[in-house]
N, C-alpha and C. Protein backbone atom coordinates (compact mmCIF):
# COMPACT_ATOMS: atom_id res chain seq x y z
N UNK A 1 38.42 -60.15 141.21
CA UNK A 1 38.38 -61.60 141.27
C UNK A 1 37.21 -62.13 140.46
N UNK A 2 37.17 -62.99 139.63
CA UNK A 2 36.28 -63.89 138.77
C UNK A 2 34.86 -64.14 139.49
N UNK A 3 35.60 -65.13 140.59
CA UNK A 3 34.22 -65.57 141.16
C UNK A 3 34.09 -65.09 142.56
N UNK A 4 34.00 -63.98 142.67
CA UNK A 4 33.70 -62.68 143.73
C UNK A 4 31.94 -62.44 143.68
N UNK A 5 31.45 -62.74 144.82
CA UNK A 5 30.12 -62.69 144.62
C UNK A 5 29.79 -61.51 145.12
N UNK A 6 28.52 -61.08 144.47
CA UNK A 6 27.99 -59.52 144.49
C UNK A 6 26.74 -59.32 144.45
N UNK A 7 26.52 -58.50 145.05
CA UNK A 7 24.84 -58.10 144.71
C UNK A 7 23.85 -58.46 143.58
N UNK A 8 23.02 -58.73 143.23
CA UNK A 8 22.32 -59.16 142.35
C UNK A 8 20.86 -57.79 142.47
N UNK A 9 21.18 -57.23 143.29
CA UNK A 9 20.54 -55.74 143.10
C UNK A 9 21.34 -54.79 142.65
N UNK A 10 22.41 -54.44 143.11
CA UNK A 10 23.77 -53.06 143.32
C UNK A 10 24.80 -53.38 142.54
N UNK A 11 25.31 -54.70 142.89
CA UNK A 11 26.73 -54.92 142.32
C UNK A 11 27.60 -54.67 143.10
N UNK A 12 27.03 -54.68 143.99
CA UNK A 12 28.44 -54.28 145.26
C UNK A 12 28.84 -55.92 146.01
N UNK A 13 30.15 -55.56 146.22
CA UNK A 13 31.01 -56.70 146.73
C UNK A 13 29.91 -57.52 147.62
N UNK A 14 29.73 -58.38 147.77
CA UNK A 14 29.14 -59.02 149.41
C UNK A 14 30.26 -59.88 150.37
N UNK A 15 30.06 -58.72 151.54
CA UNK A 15 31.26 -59.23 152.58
C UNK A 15 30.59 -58.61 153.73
N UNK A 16 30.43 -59.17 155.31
CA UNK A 16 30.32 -58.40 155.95
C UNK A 16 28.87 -58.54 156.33
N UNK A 17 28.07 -58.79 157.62
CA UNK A 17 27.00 -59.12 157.97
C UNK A 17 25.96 -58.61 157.42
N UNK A 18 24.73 -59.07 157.44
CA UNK A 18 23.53 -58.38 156.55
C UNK A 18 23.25 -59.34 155.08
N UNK A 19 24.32 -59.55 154.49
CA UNK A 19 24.57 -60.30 153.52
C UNK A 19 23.56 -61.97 153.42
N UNK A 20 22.52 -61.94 152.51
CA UNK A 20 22.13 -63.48 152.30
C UNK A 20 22.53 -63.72 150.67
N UNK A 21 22.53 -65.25 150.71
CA UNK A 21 22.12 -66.04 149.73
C UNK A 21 21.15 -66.68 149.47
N UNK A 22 20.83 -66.94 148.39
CA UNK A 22 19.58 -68.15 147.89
C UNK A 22 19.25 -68.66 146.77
N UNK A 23 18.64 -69.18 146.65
CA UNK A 23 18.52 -70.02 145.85
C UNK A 23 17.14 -69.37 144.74
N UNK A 24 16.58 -69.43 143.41
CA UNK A 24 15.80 -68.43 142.80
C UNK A 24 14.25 -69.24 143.33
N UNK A 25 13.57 -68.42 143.69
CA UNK A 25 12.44 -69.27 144.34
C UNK A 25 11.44 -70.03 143.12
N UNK A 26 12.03 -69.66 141.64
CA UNK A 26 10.93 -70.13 140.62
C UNK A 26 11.94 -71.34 140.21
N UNK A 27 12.87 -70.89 139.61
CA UNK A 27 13.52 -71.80 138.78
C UNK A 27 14.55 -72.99 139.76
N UNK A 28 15.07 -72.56 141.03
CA UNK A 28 16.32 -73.06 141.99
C UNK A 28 17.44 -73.18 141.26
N UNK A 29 17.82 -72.70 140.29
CA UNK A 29 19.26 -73.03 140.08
C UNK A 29 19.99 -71.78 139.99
N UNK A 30 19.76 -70.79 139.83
CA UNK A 30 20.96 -69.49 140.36
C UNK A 30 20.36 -69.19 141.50
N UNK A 31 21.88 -68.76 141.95
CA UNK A 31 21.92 -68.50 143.98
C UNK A 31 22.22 -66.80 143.32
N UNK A 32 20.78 -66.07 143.80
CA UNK A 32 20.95 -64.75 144.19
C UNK A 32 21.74 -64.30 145.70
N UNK A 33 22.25 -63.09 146.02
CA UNK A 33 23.04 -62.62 146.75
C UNK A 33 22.65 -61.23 146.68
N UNK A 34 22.36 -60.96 148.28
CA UNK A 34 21.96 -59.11 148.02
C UNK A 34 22.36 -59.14 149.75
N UNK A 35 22.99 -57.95 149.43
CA UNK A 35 22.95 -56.98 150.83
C UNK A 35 22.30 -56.54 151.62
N UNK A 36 22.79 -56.23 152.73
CA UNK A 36 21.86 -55.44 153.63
C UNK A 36 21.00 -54.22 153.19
N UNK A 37 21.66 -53.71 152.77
CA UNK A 37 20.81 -52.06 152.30
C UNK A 37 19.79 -52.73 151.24
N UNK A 38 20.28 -53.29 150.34
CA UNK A 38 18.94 -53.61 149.10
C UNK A 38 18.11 -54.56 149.75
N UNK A 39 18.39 -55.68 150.52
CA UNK A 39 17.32 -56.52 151.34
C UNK A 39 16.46 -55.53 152.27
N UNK A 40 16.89 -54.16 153.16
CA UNK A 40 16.07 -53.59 154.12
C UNK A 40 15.55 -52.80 153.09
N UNK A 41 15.74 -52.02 151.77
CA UNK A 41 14.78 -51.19 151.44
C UNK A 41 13.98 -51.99 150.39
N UNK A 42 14.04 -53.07 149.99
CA UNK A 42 13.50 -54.50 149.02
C UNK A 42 13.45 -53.99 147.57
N UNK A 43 15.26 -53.51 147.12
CA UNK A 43 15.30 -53.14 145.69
C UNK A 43 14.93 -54.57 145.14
N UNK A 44 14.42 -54.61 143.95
CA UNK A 44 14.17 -55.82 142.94
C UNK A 44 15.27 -56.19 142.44
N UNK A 45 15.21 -57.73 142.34
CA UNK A 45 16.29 -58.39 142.09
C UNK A 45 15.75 -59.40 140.71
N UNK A 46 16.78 -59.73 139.85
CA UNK A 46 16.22 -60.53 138.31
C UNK A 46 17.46 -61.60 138.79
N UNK A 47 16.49 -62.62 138.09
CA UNK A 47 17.17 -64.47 138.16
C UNK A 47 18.02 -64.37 136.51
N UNK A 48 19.30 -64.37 136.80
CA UNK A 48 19.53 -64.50 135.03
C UNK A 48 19.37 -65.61 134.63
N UNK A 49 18.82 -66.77 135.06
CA UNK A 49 18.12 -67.90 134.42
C UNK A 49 17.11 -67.89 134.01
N UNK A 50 15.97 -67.32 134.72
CA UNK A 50 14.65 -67.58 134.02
C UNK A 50 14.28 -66.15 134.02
N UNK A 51 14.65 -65.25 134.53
CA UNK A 51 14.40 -64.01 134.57
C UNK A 51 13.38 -63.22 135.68
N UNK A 52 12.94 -64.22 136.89
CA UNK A 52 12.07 -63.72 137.67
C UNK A 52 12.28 -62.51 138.51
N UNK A 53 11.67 -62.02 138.59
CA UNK A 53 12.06 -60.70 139.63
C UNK A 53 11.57 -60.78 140.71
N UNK A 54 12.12 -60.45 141.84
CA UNK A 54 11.92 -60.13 143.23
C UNK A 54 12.31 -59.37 143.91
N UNK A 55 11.60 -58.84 144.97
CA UNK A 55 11.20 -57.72 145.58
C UNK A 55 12.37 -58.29 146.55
């Protein structure tokens, strides 16, 4: 599906509790999405707008 949202650490589907969204804390205009597993072990995540990374 096109607009199937996914990890922004993994790339894995997001479905299923554990799952947040948000908003990029530098720039606010792309909504990151990460899973449970990459949110509990805090893989780094990149804004493809401005490029910030987070833990």
């Amino acid at each position: 599906m096109a607009n199937e949202k996914v990890c922004n650490s993994c790339g894995i589907r997001l479905v299923g509790n554990g799952i947040t969204f948000f908003k990029c804390p530098v720039c606010g205009n792309e909504e990151i999405g990460r899973c449970a597993q990459c949110r509990d072990q805090s893989v780094k995540y990149e804004c493809k707008k401005c490029g910030f990374v987070g833990p």
